[in-house]
C-alpha atoms as a PDB file:
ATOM      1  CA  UNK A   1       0.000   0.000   0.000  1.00  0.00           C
ATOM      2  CA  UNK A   2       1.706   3.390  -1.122  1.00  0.00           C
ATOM      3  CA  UNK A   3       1.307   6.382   1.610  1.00  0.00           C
ATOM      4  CA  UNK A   4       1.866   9.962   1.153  1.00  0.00           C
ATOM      5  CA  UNK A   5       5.270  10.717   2.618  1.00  0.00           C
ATOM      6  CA  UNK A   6       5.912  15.019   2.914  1.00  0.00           C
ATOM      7  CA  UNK A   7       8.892  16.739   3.709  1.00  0.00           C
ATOM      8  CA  UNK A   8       8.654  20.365   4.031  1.00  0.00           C
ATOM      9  CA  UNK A   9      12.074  22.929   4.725  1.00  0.00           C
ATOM     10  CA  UNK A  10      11.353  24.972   8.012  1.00  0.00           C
ATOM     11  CA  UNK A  11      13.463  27.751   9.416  1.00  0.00           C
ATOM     12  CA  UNK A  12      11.747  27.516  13.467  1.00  0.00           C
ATOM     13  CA  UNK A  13      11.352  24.416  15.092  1.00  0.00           C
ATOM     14  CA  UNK A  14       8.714  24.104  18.345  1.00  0.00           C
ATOM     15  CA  UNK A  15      10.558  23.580  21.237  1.00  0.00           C
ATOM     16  CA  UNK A  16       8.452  19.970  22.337  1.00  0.00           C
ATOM     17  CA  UNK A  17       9.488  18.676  18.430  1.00  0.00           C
ATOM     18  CA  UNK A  18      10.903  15.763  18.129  1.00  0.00           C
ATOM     19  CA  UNK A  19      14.002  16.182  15.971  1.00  0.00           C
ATOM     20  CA  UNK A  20      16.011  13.030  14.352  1.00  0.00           C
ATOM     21  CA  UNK A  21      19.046  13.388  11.999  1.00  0.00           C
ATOM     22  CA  UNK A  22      19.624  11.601   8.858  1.00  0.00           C
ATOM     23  CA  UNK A  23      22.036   8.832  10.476  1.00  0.00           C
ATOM     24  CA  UNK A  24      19.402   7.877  12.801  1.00  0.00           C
ATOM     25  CA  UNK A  25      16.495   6.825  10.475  1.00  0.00           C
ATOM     26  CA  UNK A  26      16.033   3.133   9.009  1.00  0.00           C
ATOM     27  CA  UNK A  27      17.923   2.065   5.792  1.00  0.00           C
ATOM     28  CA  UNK A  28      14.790   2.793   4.057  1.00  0.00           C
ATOM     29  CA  UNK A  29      13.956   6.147   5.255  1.00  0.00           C
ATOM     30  CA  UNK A  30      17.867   7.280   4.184  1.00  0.00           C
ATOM     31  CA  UNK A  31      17.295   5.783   1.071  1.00  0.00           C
ATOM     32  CA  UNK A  32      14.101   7.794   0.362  1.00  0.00           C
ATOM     33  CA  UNK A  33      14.598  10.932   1.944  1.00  0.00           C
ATOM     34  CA  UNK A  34      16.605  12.823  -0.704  1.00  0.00           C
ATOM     35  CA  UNK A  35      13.825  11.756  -3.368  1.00  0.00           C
ATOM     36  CA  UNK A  36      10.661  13.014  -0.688  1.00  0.00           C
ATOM     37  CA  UNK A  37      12.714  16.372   0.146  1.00  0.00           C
ATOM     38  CA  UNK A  38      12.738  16.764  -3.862  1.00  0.00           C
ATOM     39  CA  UNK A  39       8.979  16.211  -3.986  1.00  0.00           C
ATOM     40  CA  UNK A  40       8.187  12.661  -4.554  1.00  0.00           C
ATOM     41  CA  UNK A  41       5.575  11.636  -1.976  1.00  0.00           C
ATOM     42  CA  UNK A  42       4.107   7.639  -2.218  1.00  0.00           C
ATOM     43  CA  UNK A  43       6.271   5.893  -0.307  1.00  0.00           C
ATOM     44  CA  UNK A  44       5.260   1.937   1.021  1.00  0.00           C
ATOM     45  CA  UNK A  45       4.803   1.811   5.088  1.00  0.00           C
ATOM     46  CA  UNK A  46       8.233   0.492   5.784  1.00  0.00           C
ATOM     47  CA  UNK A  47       9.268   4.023   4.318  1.00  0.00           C
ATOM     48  CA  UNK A  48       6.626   6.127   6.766  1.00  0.00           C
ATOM     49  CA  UNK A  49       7.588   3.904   9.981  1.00  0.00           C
ATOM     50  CA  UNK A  50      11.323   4.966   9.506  1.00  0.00           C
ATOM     51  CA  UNK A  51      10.254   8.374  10.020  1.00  0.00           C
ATOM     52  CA  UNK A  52       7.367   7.391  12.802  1.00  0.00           C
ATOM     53  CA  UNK A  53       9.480   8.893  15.575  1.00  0.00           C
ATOM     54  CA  UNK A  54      10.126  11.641  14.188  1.00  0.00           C
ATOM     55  CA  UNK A  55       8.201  15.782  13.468  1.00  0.00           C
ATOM     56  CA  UNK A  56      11.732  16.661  11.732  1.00  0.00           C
ATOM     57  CA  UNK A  57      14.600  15.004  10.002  1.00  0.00           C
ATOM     58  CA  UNK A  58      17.708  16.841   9.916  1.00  0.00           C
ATOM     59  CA  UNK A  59      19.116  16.605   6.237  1.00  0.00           C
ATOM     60  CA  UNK A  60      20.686  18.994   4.248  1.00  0.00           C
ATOM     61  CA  UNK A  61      18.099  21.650   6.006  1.00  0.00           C
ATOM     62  CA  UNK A  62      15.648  20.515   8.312  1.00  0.00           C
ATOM     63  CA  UNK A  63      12.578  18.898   7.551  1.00  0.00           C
ATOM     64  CA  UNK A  64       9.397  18.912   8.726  1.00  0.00           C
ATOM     65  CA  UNK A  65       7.396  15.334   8.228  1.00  0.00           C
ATOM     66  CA  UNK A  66       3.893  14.450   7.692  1.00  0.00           C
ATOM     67  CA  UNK A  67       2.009  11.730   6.362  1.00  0.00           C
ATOM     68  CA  UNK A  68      -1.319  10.826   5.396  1.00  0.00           C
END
C-alpha cells in the first residue's frame, strides 16, 4: 500500500518537536529521503515507519514530516 510521505524545509522548530538526523532513520527512510525532500511523496509503510518517531529530520536543512 503506497502512503503519502511530505517533507517540508522549516526555518523555526517548536521547542516539544521531536528532531532526528539523517544517520538515525532506518535504511529505508535514508534511502528515500533525498527523493521526498525533492517532492516525490508515495512511499510503502516500511518508508513512513522509519520516520514514525520523528516531526523533523535533519538533512541537508531541516525537515518537517507528515504523512497521510
Amino acid at each position: 500500500m503506497r502512503h503519502e510521505l511530505s517533507l517540508e524545509p522549516v526555518d523555526e522548530i517548536d521547542a516539544d518537536a521531536r528532531v532526528c538526523h539523517y544517520d538515525e532513520l532506518d535504511e529505508a527512510a535514508k534511502e528515500r529521503l533525498p527523493l521526498i525532500a525533492d517532492g516525490e511523496e508515495g512511499v510503502d509503510g516500511s518508508v513512513v515507519e522509519g520516520f514514525g518517531a520523528c516531526d523533523v529530520v535533519k538533512y541537508t536543512d531541516y525537515y518537517e514530516v507528515s504523512s497521510s
